[in-house]
C-alpha atoms as a PDB file:
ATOM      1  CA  UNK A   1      10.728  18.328  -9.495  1.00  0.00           C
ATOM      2  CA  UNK A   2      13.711  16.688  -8.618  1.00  0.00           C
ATOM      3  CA  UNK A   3      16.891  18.493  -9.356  1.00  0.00           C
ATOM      4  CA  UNK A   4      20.725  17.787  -9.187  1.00  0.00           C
ATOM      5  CA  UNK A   5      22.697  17.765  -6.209  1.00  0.00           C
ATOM      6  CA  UNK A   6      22.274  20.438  -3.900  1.00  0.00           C
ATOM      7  CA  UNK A   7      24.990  23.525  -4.655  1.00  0.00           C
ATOM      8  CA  UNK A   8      26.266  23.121  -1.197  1.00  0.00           C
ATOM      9  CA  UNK A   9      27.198  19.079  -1.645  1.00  0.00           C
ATOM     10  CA  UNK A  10      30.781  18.512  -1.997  1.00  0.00           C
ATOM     11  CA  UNK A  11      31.706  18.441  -5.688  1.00  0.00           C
ATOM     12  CA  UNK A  12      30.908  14.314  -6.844  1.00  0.00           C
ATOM     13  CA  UNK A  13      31.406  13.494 -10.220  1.00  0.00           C
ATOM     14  CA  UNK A  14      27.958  11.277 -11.237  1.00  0.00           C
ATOM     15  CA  UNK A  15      28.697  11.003 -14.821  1.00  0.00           C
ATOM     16  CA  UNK A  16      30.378  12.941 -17.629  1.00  0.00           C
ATOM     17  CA  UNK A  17      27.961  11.685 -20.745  1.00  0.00           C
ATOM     18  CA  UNK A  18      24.886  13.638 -21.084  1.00  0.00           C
ATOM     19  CA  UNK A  19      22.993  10.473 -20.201  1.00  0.00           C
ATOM     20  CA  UNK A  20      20.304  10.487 -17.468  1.00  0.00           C
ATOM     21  CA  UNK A  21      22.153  11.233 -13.486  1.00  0.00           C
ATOM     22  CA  UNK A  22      22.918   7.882 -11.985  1.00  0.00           C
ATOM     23  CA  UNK A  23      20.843   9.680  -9.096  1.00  0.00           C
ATOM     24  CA  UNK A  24      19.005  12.893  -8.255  1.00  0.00           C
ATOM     25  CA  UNK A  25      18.681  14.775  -5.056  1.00  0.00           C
ATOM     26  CA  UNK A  26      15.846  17.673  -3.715  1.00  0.00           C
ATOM     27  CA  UNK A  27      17.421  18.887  -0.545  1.00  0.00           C
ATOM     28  CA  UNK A  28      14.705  20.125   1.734  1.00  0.00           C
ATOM     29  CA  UNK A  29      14.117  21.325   5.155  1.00  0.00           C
ATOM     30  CA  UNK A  30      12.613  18.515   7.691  1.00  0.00           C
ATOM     31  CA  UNK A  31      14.094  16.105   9.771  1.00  0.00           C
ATOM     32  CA  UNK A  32      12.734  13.075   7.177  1.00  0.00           C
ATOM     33  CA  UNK A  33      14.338  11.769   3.828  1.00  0.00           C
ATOM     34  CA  UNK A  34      12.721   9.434   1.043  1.00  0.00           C
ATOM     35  CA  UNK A  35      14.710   7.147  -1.294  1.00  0.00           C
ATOM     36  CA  UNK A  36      13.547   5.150  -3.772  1.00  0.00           C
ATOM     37  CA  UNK A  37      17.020   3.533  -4.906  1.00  0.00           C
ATOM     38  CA  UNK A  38      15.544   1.039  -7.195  1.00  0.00           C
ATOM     39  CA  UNK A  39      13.456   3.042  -9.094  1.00  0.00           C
ATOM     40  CA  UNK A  40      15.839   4.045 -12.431  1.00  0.00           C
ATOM     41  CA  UNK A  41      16.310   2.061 -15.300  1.00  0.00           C
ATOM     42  CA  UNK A  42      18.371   2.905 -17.630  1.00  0.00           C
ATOM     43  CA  UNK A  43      21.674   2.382 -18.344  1.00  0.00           C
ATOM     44  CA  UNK A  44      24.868   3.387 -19.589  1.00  0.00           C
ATOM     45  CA  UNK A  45      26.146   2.298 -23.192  1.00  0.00           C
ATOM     46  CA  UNK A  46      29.193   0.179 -22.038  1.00  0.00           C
ATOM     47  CA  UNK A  47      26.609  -1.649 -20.004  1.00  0.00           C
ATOM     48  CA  UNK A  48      23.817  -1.897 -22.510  1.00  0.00           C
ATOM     49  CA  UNK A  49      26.099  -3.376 -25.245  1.00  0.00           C
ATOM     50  CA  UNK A  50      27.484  -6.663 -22.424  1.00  0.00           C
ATOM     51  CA  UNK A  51      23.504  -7.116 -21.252  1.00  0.00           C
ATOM     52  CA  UNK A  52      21.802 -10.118 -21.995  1.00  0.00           C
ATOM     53  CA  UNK A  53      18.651  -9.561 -20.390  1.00  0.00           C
ATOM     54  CA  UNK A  54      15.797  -7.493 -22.313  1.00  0.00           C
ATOM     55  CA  UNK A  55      14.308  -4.199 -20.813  1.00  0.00           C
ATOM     56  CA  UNK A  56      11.349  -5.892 -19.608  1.00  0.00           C
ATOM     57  CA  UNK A  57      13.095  -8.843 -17.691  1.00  0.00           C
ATOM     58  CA  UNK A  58      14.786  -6.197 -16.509  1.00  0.00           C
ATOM     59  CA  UNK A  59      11.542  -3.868 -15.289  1.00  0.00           C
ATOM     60  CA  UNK A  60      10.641  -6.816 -14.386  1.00  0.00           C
ATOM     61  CA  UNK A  61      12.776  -6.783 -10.757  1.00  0.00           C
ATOM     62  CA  UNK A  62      13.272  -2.702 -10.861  1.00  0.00           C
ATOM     63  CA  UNK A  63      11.469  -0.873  -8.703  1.00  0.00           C
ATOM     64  CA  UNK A  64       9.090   1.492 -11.357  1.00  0.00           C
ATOM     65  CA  UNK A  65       6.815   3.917  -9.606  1.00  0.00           C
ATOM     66  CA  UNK A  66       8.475   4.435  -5.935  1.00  0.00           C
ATOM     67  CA  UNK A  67      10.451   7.470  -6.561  1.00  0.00           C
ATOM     68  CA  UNK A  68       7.007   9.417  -7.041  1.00  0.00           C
ATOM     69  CA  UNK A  69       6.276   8.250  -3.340  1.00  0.00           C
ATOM     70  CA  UNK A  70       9.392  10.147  -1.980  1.00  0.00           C
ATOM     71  CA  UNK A  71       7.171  13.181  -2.383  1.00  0.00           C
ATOM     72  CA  UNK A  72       6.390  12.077   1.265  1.00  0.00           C
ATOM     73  CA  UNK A  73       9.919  14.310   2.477  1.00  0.00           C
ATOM     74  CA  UNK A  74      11.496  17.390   1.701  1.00  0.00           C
ATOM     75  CA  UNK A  75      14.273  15.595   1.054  1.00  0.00           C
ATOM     76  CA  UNK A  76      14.517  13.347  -1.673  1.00  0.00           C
ATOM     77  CA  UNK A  77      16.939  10.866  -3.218  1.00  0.00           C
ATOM     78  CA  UNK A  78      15.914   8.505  -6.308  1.00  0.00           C
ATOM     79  CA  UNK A  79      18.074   6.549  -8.353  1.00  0.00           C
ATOM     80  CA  UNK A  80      17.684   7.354 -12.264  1.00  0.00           C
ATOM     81  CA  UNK A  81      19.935   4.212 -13.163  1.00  0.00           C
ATOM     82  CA  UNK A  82      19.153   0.775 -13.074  1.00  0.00           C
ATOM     83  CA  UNK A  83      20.393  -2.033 -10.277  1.00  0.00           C
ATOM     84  CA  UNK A  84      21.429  -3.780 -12.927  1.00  0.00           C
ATOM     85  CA  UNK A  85      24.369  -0.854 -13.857  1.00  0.00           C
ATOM     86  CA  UNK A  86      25.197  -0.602 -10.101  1.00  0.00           C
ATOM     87  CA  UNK A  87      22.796  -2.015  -7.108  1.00  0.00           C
ATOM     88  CA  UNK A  88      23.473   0.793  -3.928  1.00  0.00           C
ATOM     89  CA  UNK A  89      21.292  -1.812  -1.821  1.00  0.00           C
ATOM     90  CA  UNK A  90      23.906  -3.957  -2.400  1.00  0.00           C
ATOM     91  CA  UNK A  91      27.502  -4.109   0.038  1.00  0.00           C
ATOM     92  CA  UNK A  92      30.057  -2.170  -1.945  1.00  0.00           C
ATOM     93  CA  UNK A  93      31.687  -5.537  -3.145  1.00  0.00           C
ATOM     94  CA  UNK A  94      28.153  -7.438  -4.770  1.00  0.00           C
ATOM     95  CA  UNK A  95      26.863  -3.507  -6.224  1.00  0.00           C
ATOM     96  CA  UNK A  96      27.668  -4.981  -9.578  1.00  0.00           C
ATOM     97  CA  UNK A  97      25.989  -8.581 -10.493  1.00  0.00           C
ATOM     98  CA  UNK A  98      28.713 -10.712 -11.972  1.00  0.00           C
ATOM     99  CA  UNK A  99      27.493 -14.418 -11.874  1.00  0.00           C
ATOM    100  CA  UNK A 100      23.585 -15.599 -11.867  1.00  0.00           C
ATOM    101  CA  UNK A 101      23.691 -16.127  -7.990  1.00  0.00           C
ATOM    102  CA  UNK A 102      24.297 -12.549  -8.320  1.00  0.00           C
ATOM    103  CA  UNK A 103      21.073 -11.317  -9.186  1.00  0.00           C
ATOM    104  CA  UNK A 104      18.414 -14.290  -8.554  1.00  0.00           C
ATOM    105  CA  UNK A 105      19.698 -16.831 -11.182  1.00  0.00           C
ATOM    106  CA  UNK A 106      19.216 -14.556 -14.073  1.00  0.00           C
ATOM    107  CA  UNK A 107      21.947 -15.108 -16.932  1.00  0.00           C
ATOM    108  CA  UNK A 108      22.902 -10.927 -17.121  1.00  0.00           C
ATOM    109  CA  UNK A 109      25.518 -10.608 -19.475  1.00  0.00           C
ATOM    110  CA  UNK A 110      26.699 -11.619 -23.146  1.00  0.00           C
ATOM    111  CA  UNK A 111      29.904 -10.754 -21.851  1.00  0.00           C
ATOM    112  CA  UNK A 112      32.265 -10.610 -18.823  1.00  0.00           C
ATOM    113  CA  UNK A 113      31.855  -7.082 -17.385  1.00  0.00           C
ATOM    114  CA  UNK A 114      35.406  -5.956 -18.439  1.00  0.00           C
ATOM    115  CA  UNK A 115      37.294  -4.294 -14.907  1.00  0.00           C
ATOM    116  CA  UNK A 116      37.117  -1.075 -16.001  1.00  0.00           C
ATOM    117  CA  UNK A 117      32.912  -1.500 -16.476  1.00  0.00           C
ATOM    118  CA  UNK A 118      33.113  -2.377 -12.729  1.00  0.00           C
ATOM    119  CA  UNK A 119      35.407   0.097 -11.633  1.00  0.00           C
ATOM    120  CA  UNK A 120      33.457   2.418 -13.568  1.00  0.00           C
ATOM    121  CA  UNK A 121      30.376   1.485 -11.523  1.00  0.00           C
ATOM    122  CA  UNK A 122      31.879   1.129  -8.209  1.00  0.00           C
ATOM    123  CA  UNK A 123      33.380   4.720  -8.805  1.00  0.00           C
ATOM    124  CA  UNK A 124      29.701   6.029  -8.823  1.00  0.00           C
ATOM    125  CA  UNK A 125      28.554   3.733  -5.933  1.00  0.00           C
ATOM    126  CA  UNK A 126      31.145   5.529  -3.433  1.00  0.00           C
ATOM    127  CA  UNK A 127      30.261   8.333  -4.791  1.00  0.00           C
ATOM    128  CA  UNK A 128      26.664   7.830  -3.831  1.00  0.00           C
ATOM    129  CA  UNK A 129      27.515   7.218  -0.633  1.00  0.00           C
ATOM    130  CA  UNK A 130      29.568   9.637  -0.054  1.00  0.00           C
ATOM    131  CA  UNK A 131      27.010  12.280  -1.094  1.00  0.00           C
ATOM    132  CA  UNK A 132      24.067   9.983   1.700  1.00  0.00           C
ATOM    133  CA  UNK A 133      27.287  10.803   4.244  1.00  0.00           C
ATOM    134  CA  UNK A 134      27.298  14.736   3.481  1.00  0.00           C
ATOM    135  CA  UNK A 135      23.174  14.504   3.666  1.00  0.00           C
ATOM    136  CA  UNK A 136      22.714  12.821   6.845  1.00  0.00           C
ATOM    137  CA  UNK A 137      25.173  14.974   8.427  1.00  0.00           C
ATOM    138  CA  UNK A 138      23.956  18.351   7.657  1.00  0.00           C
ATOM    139  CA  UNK A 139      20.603  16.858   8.587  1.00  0.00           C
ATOM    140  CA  UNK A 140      21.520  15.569  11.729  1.00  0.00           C
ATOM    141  CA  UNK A 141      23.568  18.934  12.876  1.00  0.00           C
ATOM    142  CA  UNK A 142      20.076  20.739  12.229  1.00  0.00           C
ATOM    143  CA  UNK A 143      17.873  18.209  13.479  1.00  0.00           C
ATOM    144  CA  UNK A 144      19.245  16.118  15.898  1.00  0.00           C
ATOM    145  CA  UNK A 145      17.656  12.985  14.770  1.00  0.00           C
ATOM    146  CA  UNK A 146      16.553  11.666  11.190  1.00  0.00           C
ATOM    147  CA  UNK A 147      14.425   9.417  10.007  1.00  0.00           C
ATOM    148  CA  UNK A 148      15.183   7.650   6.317  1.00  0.00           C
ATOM    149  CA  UNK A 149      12.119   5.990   4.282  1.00  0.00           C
ATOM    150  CA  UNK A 150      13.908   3.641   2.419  1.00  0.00           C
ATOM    151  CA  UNK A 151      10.862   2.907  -0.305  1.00  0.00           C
ATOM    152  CA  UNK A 152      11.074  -0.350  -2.575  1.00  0.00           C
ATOM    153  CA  UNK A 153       8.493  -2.900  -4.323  1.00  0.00           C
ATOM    154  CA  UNK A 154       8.946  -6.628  -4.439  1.00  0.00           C
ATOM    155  CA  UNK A 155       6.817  -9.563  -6.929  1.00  0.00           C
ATOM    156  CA  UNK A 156       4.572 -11.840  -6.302  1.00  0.00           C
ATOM    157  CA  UNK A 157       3.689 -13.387  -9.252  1.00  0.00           C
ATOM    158  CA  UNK A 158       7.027 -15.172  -9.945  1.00  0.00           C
ATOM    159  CA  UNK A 159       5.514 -17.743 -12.961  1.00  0.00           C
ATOM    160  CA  UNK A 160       4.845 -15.417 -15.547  1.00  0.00           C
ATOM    161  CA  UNK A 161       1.711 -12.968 -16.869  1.00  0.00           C
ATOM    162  CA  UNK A 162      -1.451 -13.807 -15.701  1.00  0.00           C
ATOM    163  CA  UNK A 163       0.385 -16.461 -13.037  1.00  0.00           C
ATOM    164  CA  UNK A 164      -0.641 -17.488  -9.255  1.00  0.00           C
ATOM    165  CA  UNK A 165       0.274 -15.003  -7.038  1.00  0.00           C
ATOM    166  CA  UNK A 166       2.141 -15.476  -3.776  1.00  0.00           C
ATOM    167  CA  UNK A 167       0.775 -17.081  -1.014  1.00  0.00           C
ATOM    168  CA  UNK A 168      -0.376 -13.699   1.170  1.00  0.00           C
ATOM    169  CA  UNK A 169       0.526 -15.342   4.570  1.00  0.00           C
ATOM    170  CA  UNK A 170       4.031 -14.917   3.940  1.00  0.00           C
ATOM    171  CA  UNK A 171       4.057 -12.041   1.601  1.00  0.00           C
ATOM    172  CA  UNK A 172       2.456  -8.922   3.272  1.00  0.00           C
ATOM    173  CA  UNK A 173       0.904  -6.052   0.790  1.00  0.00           C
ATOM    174  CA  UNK A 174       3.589  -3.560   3.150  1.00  0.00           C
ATOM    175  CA  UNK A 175       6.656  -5.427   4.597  1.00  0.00           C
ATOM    176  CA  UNK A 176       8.716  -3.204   7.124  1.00  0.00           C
ATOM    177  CA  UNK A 177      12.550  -4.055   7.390  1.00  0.00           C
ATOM    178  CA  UNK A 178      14.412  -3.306  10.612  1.00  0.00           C
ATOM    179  CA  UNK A 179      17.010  -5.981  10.861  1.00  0.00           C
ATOM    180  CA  UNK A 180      20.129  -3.923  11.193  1.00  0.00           C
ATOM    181  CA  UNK A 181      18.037  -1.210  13.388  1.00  0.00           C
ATOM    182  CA  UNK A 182      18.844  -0.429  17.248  1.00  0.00           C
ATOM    183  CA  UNK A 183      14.951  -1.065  17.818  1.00  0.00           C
ATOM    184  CA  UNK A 184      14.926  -0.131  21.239  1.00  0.00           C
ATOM    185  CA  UNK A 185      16.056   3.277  20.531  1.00  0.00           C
ATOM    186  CA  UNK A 186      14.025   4.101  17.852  1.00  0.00           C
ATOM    187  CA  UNK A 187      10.967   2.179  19.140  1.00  0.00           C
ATOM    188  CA  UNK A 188       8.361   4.811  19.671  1.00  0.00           C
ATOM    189  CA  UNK A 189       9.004   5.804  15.322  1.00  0.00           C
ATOM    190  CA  UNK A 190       8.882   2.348  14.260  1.00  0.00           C
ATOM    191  CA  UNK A 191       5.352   1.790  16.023  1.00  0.00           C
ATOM    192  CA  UNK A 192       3.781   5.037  15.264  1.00  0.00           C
ATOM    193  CA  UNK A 193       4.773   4.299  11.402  1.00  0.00           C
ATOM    194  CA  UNK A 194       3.021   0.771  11.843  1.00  0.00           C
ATOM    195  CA  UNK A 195       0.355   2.037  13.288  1.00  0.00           C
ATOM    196  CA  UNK A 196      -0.302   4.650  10.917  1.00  0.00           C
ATOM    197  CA  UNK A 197      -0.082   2.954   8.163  1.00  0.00           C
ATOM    198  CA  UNK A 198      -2.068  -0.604   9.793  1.00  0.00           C
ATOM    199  CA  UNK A 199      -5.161   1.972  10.759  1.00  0.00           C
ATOM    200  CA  UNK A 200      -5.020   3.819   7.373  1.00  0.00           C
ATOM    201  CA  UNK A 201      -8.469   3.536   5.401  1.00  0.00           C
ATOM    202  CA  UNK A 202      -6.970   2.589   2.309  1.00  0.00           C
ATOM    203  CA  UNK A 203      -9.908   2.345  -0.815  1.00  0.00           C
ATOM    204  CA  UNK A 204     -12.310   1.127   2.273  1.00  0.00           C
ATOM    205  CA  UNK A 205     -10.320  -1.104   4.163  1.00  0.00           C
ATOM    206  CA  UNK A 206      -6.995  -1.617   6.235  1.00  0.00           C
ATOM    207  CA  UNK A 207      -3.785  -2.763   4.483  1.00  0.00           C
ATOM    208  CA  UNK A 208      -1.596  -5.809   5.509  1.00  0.00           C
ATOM    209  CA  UNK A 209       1.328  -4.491   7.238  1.00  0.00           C
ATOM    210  CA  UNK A 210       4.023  -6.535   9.026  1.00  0.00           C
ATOM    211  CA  UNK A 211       7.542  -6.286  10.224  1.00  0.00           C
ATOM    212  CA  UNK A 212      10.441  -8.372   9.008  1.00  0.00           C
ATOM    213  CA  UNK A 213       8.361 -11.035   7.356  1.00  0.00           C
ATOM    214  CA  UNK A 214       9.814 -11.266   3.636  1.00  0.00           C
ATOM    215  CA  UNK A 215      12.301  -8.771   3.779  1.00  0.00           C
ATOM    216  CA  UNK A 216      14.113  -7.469   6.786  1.00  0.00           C
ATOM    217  CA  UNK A 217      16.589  -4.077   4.739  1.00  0.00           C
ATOM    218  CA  UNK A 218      19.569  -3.774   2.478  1.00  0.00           C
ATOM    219  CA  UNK A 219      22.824  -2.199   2.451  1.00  0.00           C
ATOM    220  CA  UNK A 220      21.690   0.674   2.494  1.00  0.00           C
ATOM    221  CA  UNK A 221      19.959   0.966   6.255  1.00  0.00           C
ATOM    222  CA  UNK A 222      22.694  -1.595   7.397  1.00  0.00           C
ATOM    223  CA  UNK A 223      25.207   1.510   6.307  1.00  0.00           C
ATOM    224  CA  UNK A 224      23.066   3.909   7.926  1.00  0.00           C
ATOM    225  CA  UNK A 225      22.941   1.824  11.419  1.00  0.00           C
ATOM    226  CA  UNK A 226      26.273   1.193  11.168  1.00  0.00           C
ATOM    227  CA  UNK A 227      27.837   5.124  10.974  1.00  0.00           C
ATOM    228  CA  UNK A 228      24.720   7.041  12.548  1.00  0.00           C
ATOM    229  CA  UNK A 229      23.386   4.726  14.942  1.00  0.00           C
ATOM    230  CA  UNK A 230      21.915   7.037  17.434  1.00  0.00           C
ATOM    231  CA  UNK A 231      21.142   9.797  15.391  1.00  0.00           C
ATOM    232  CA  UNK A 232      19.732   8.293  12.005  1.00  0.00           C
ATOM    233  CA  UNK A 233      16.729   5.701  11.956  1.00  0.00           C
ATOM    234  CA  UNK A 234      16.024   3.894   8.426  1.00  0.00           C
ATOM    235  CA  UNK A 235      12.718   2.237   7.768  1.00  0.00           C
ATOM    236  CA  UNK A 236      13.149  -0.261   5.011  1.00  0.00           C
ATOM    237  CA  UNK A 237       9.485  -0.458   3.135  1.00  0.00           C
ATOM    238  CA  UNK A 238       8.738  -2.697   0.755  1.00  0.00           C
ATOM    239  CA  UNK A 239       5.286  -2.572  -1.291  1.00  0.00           C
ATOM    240  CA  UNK A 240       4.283  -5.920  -3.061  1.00  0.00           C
ATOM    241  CA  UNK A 241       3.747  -4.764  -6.799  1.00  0.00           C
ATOM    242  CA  UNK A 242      -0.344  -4.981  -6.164  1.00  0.00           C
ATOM    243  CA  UNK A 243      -0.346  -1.812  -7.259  1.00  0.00           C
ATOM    244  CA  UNK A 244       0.296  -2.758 -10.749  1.00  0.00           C
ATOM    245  CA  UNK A 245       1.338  -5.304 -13.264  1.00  0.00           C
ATOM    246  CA  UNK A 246       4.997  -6.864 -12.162  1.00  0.00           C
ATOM    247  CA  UNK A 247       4.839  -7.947 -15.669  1.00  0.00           C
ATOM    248  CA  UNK A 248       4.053  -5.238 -18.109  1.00  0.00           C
ATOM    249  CA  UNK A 249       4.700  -2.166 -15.199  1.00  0.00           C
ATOM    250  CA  UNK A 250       1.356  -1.093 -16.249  1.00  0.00           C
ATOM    251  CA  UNK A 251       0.007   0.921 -13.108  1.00  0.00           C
ATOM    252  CA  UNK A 252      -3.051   0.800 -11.509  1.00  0.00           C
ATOM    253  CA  UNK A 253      -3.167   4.818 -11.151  1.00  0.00           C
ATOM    254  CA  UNK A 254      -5.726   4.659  -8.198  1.00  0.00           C
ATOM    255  CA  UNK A 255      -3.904   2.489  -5.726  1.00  0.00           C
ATOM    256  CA  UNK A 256      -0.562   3.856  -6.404  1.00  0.00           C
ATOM    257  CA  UNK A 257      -1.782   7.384  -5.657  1.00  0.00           C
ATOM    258  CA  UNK A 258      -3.973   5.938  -2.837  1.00  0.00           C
ATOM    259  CA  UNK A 259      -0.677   3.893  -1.393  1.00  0.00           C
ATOM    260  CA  UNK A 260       1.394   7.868  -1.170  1.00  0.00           C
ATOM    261  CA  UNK A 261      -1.588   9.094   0.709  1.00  0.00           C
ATOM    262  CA  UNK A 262      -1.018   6.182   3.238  1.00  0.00           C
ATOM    263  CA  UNK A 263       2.518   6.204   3.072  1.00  0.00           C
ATOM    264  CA  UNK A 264       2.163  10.280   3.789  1.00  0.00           C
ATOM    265  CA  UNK A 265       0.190  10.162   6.466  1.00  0.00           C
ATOM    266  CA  UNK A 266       2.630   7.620   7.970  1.00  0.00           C
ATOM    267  CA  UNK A 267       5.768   9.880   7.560  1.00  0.00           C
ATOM    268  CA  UNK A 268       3.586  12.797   9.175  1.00  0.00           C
ATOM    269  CA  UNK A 269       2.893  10.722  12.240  1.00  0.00           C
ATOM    270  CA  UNK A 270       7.038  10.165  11.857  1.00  0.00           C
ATOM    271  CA  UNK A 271       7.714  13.361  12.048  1.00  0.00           C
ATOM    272  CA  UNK A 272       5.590  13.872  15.170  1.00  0.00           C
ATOM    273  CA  UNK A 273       7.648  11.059  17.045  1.00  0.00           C
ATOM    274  CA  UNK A 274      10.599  13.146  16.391  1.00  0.00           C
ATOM    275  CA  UNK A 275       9.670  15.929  18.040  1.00  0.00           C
ATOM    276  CA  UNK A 276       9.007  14.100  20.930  1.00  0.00           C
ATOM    277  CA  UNK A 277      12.858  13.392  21.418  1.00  0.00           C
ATOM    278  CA  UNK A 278      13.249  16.972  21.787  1.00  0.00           C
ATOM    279  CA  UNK A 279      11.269  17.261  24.523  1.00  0.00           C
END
């Protein structure tokens, strides 16, 4: 079960209200970390009382059901808050939506997020990163090299329940982002992951997996990149919601549970890669 920050982690105030953690953390031995950043959804009161949107438009682009995947590491990170409180895929100055453009047209807010709701928010987001900074580095002094699953889900049925769904072609059942990676470097992890997962037998046949067709990572492996760029390798994965309903987040039990046997598998094969850099 995930737990709070680690007793060794610098002290980081997350929140004083005895709401839900804006994140949690399972520190772990292993050179490997999961996140599933989108995954939370609730949100504090301030924020509730300026929303416009419902909690199912909301659901509706949250990420429900990936922080059970970051069982795939020892170490764990999953957001308990929603992106629509404070995004942390987001660059530090678009981490709270303000306008529609914002967050994909959607009209947010009754209100105009007072400074002191966005302060409020941003105060948690450095936090956040701050406490990623602390992890990677103690990680990195015992490992040498790390390797962060960055886990997400994305829609394809975009006109409502029951709707067409996405043409496939250029929306891939696993999309892989490595845009802000130093591929060469971490070449040998990227294609053992993408092979791993391509040549898994998933329910009796092989899933679609591509690299940097829809999606190519957020802010948070651009962050990564940018301040461990030799040592720390993050593999941005996003799962098209096939594994349930994007509309309801009613989950299809079996091929959620048989996507974290794939996406296991693939971070063992990960893990084998690393060693190799020792050698």
């Amino acid at each position: 079960m995930l737990r709070g920050v680690s007793a060794s982690s610098p002290p980081i105030d997350h929140e004083t209200t005895p709401m839900t953690p804006i994140w949690q953390t399972e520190f772990g031995d292993g050179p490997v970390i999961a996140c599933a950043i989108h995954d939370g959804h609730e949100v504090r009161p301030d924020v509730a009382d300026c929303l416009r949107l419902s909690d199912a438009e909301r659901l509706y682009e949250e990420d429900p059901h990936t922080g059970a995947w970051t069982s795939i590491a020892a170490t764990r990170i999953v957001a308990r808050r929603s992106r629509f409180e404070l995004d942390l895929n987001r660059p530090r100055e678009k981490a709270v939506y303000i306008v529609p453009a914002d967050a994909w047209g959607l009209e947010v807010w009754n209100c105009n997020p007072s400074p002191k709701m966005v302060e409020r928010s941003l105060q948690a987001y450095d936090g956040f990163y701050a406490h990623l900074r602390f992890l990677l580095e103690a990680l990195v002094v015992r490992h040498g090299r790390v390797v962060v699953f960055d886990l997400h889900s994305y829609n394809h049925v975009r006109d409502g329940h029951g709707g067409a769904t996405s043409d496939p072609e250029a929306n891939p059942e696993i999309n892989l982002g490595t845009g802000s990676l130093p591929r060469t470097l971490w070449t040998p992890v990227v294609e053992r992951w993408l092979a791993e997962m391509r040549g898994y037998n998933y329910l009796g046949r092989r899933l679609d997996v591509r690299e940097n067709v829809k999606f190519f990572g957020g802010n948070l492996p651009g962050w990564i990149h940018q301040n461990f760029p030799k040592s720390v390798c993050a593999l941005a994965i996003e799962v098209k919601k096939f594994f349930m309903d994007e509309w309801t987040g009613e989950l299809d039990v079996l091929q959620h549970e048989a996507l974290h046997a794939a996406l296991a598998v693939a971070a063992d094969g990960v893990r084998e890669e690393l060693e190799k850099y020792k050698s």
